[in-house]
Every structure is written in C-alpha cells, then in structure tokens.
C-alpha atoms as a PDB file:
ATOM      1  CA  UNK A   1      69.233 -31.588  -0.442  1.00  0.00           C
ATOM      2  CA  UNK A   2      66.908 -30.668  -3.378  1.00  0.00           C
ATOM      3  CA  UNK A   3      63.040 -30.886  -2.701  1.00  0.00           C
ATOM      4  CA  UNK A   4      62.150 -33.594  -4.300  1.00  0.00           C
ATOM      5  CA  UNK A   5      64.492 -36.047  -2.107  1.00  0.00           C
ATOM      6  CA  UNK A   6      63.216 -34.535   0.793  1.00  0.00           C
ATOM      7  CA  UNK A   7      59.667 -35.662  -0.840  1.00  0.00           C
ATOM      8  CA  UNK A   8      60.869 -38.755  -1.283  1.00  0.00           C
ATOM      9  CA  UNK A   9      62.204 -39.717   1.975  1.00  0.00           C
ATOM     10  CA  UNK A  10      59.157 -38.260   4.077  1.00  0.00           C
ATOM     11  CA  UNK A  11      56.909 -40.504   1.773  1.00  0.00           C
ATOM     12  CA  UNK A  12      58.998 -43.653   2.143  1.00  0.00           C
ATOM     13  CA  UNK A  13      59.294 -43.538   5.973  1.00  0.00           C
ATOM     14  CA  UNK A  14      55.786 -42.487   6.322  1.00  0.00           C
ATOM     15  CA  UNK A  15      54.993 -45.798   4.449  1.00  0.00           C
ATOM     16  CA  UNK A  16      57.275 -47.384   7.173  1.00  0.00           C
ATOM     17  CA  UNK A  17      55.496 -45.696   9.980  1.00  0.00           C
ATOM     18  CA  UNK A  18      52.323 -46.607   8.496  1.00  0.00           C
ATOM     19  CA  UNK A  19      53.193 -50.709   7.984  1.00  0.00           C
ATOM     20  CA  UNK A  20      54.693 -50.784  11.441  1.00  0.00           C
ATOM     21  CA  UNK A  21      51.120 -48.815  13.068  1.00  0.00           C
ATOM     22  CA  UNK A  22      49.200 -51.493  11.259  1.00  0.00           C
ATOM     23  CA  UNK A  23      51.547 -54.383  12.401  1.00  0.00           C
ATOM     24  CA  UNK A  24      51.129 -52.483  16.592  1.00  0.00           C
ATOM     25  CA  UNK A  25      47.262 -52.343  16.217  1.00  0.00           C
ATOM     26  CA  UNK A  26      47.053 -56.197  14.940  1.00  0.00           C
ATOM     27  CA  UNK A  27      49.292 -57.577  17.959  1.00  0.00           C
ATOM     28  CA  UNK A  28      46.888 -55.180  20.174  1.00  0.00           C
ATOM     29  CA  UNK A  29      43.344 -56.630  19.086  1.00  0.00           C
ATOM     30  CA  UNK A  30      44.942 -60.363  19.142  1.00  0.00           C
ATOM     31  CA  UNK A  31      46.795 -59.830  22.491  1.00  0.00           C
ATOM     32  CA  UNK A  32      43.079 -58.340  24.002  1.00  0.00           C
ATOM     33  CA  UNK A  33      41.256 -61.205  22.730  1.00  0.00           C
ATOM     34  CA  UNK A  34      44.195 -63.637  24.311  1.00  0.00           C
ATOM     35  CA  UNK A  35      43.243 -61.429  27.789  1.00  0.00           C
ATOM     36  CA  UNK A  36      40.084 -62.277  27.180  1.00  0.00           C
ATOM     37  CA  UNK A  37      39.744 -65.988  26.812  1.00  0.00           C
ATOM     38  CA  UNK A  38      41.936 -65.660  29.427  1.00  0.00           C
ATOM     39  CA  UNK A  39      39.371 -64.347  31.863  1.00  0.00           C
ATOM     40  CA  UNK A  40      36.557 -66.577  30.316  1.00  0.00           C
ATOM     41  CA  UNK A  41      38.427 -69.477  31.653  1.00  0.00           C
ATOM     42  CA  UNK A  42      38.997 -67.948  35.080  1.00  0.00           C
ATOM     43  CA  UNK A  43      34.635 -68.421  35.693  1.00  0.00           C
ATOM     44  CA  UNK A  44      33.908 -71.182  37.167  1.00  0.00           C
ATOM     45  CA  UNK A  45      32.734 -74.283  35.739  1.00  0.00           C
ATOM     46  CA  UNK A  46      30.362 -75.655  37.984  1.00  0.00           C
ATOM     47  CA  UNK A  47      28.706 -72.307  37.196  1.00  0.00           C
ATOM     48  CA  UNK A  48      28.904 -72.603  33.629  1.00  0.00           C
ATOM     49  CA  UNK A  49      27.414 -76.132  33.497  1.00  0.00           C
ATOM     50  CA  UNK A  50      24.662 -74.795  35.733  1.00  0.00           C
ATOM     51  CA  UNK A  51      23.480 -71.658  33.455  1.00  0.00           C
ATOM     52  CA  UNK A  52      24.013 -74.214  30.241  1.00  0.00           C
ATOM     53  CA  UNK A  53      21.882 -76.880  31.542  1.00  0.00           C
ATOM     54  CA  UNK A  54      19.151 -74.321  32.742  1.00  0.00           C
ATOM     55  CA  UNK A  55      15.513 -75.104  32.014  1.00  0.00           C
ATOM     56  CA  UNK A  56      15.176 -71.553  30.714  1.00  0.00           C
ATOM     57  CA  UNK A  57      17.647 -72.254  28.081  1.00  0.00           C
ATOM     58  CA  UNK A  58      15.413 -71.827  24.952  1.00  0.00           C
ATOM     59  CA  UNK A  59      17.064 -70.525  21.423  1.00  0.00           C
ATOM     60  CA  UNK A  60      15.363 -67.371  21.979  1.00  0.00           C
ATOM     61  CA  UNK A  61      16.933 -67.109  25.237  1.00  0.00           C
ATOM     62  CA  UNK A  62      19.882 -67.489  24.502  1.00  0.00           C
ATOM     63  CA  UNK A  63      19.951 -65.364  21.283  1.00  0.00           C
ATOM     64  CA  UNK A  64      18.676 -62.621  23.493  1.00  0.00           C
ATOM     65  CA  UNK A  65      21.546 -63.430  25.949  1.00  0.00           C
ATOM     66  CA  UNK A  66      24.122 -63.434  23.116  1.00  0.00           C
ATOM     67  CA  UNK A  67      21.986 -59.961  21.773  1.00  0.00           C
ATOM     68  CA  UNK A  68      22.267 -57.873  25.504  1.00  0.00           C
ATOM     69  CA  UNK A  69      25.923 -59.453  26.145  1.00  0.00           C
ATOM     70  CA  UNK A  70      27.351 -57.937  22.821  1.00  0.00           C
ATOM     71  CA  UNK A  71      25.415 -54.616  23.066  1.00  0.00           C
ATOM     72  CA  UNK A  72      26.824 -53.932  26.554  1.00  0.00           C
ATOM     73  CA  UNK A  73      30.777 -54.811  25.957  1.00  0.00           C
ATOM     74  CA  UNK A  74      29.917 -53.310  22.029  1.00  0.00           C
ATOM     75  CA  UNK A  75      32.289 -56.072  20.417  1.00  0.00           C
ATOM     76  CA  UNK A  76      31.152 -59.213  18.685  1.00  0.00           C
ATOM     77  CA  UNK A  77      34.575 -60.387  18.030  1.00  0.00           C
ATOM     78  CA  UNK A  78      34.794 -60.467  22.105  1.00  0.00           C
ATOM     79  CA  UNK A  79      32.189 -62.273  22.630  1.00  0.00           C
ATOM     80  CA  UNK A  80      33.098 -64.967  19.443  1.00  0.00           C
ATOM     81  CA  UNK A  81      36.756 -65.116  21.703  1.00  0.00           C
ATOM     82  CA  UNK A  82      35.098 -66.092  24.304  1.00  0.00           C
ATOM     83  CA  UNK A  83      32.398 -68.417  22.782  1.00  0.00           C
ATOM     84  CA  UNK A  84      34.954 -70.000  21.405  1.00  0.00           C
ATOM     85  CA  UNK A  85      37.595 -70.697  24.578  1.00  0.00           C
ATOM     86  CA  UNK A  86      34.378 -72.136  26.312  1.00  0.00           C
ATOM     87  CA  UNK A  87      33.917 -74.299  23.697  1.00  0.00           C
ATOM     88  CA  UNK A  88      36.918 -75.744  23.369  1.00  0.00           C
ATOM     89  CA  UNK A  89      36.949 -76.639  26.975  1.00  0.00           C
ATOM     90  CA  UNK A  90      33.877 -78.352  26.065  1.00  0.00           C
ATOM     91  CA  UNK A  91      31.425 -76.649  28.801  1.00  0.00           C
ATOM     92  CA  UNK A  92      29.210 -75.002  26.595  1.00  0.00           C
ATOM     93  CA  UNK A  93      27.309 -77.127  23.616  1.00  0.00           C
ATOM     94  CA  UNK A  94      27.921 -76.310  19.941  1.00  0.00           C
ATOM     95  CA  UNK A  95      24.615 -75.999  19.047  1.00  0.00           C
ATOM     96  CA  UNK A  96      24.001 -73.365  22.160  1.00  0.00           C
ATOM     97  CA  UNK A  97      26.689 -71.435  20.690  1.00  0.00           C
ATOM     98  CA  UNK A  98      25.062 -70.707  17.551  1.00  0.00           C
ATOM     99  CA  UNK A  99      22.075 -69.247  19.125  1.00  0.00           C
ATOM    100  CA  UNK A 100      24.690 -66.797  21.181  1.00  0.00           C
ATOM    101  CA  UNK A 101      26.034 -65.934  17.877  1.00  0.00           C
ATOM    102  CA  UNK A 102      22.745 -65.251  16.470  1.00  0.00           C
ATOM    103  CA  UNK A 103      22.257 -62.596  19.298  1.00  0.00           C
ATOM    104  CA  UNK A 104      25.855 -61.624  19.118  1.00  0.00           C
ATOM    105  CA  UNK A 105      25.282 -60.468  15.238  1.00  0.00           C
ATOM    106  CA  UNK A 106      22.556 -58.554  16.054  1.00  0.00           C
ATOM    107  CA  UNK A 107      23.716 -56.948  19.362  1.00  0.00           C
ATOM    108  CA  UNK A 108      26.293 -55.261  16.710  1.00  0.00           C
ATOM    109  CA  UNK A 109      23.690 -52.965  15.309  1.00  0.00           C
ATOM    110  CA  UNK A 110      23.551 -50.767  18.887  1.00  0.00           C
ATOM    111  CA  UNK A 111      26.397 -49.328  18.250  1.00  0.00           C
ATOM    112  CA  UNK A 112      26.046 -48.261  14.676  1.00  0.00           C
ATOM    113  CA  UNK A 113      22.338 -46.996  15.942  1.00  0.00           C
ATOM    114  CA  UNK A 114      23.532 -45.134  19.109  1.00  0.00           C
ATOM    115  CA  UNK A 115      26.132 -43.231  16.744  1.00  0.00           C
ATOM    116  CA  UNK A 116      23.280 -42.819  14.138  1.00  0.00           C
ATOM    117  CA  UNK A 117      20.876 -41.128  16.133  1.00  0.00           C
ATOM    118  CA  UNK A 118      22.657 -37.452  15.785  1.00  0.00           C
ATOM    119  CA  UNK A 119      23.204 -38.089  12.201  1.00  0.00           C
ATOM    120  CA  UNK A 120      21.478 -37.287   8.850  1.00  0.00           C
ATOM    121  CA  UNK A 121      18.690 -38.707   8.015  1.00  0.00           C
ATOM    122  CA  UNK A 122      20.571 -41.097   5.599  1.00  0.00           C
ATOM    123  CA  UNK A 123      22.856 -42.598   8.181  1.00  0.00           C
ATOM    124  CA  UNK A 124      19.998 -43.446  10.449  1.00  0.00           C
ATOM    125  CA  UNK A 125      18.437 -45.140   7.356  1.00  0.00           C
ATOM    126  CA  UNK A 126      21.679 -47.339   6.848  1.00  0.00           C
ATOM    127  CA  UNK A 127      21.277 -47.940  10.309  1.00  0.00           C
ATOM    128  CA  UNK A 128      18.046 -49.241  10.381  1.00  0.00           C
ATOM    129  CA  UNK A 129      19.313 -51.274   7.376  1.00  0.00           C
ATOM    130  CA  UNK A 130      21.795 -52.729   8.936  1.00  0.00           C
ATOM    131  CA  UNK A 131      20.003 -53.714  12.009  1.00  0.00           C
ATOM    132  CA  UNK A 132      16.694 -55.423   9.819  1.00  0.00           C
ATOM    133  CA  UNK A 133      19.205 -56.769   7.770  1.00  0.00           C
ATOM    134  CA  UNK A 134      20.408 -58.821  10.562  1.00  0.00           C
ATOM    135  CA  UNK A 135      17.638 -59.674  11.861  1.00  0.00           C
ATOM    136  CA  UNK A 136      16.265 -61.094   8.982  1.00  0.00           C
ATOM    137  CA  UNK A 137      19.574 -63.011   8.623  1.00  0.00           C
ATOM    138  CA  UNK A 138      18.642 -64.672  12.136  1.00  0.00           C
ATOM    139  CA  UNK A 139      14.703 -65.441  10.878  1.00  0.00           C
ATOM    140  CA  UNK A 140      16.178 -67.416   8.409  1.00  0.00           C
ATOM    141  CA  UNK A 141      18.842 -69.035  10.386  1.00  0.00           C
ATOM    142  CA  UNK A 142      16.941 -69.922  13.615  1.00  0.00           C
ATOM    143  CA  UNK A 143      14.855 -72.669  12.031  1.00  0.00           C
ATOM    144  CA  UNK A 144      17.830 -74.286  10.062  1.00  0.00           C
ATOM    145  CA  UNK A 145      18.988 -74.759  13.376  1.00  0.00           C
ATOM    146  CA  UNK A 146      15.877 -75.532  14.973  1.00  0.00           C
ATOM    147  CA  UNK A 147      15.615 -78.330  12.061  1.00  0.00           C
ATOM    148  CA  UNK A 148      19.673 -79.145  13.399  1.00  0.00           C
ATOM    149  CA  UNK A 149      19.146 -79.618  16.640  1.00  0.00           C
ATOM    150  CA  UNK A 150      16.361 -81.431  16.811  1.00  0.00           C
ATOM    151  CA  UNK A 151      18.560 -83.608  14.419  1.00  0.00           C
ATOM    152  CA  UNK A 152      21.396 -83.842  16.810  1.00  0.00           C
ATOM    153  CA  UNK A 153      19.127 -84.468  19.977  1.00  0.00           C
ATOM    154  CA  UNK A 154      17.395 -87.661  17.622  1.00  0.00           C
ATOM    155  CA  UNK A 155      20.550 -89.416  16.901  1.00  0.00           C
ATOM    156  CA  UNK A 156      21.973 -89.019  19.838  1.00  0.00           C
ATOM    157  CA  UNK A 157      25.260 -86.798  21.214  1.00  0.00           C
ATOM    158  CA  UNK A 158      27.624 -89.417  19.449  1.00  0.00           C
ATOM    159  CA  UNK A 159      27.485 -86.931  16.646  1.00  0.00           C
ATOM    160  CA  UNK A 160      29.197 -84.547  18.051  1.00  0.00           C
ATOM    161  CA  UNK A 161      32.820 -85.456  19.503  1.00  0.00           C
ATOM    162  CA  UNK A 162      34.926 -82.648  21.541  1.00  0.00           C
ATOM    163  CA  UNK A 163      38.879 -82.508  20.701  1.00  0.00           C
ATOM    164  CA  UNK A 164      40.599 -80.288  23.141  1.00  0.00           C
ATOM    165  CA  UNK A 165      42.608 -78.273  20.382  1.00  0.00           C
ATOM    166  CA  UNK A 166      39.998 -77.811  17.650  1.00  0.00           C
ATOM    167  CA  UNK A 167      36.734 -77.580  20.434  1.00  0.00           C
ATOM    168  CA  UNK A 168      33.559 -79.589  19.476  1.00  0.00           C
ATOM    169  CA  UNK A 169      33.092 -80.620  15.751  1.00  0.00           C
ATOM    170  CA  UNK A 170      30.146 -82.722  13.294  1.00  0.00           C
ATOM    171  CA  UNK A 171      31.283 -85.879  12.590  1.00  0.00           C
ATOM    172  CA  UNK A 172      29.424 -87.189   9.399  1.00  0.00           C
ATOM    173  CA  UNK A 173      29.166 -90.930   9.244  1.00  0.00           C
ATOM    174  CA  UNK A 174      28.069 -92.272   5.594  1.00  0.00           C
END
C-alpha cells in the first residue's frame, strides 16, 4: 500500500469520524435541553403562579432574576429551554419572559469575565466589551418594552392568546 493511499484513507475516515462527533454532540445539547424542560415542568404550578403574580415583580426584578439564574447554571440556552416550556404551558406571561431574557443575555458575560480575569490585558478588554455591550443592548430594549407592556396592560389581555403547541403569541387585529 503506497503512502499516499494510506494518506488518503486516514483523511477520509477522519472526515467520517469528524461528521459523526458533530452529529453525537448535537443529539447531546438537544437531548439536555429535552431533560431540562423536563424538570421545569416537574415545579409546581401553584408555586409558579405565586412567584409570577408577586408584588415584587418589577422589570428590573426580574431581569436581575433572569441575570443571577444564568450566571449560576452559566448557560443561556438553559435557561431560554426552560423559559420557553413554562411558557407554553402558559404559567408564566410573555411579556415577563422578556425581562428574564434581558437578564439571561447579560448573565452570559460571567463566564467570559471569570475566564478573562487570568488573561492578557486584551482579553479582559473584549470582556468588558462584551459585557457593556450587552448591557447597553438591554438600556435600549427595556423601555421598548416598558412602552409594550404598558400597551398590552391598556387594551386588555385579549391581545395575547396562549396555544398549547406554539406557547403565547401577539395577535394583531387591523
């Protein structure tokens, strides 16, 4: 067998090995989010609908929520999974959501910063980037949805309609 077939299967089947590792890690990440809407829906709801209609509910509060939650497990995409199985079960607002969100994007930065902080001088820079930039992201979002809800609270929930499969939705009537 000459050298360069030898070459030429190692690099095929490495391809091969490489496709199938990318395929394994996909059905991984999707199977662990599964687990975990899973778990979201084993809390109970009587104690969702208690923290949800909480005085001490504000945007801020709940951006700050969504900020600690996400910095703790270190996964946004987590937290969206379960975001997202609560509201489609319709126990958690839309509009409450977004603020998490909010919070969530930010609570992202911590771990680029933690693994910044024995870095050069540069990669603590593109941390602190990357956390202002999100920040400022949320300045400009939080009164667009300031301006929404107050909106959605004037015109009444009949707005908003919940469908089991797709979760809560805007319904625009002309």
């Amino acid at each position: 067998m000459s050298a360069r077939r030898l070459f030429h299967d190692l690099y095929f089947k490495s391809k091969i090995l490489l496709a199938g590792l990318i395929i394994f890690g996909l059905g991984v990440i999707f199977s662990a989010l599964n687990g975990f809407e899973s778990l979201a829906n084993i809390i109970p709801t009587e104690r969702i609908q208690y923290i949800v209609n909480s005085e001490h509910n504000t945007p801020l509060s709940l951006s700050i929520f969504g900020m600690l939650f996400t910095m703790i497990i270190q996964s946004s995409t987590v937290a969206t999974g379960m975001l997202m199985s609560f509201s489609s079960e319709g126990t958690v607002p839309l509009i409450q959501i977004y603020y998490v969100l909010i919070g969530a994007n930010i609570g992202t930065c911590f771990t680029v910063y933690l693994v910044s902080l024995k870095q050069p001088y540069h990669a603590r820079i593109t941390a602190y980037a990357h956390i202002w930039i999100n920040v400022l992201g949320a300045i400009i979002t939080f009164p667009i949805l300031l301006r929404t809800q107050s909106y959605i609270l004037q015109n009444g929930s009949q707005q908003f309609r919940s469908n089991k499969s797709y979760g809560p939705r805007l319904v625009i009537t002309c």
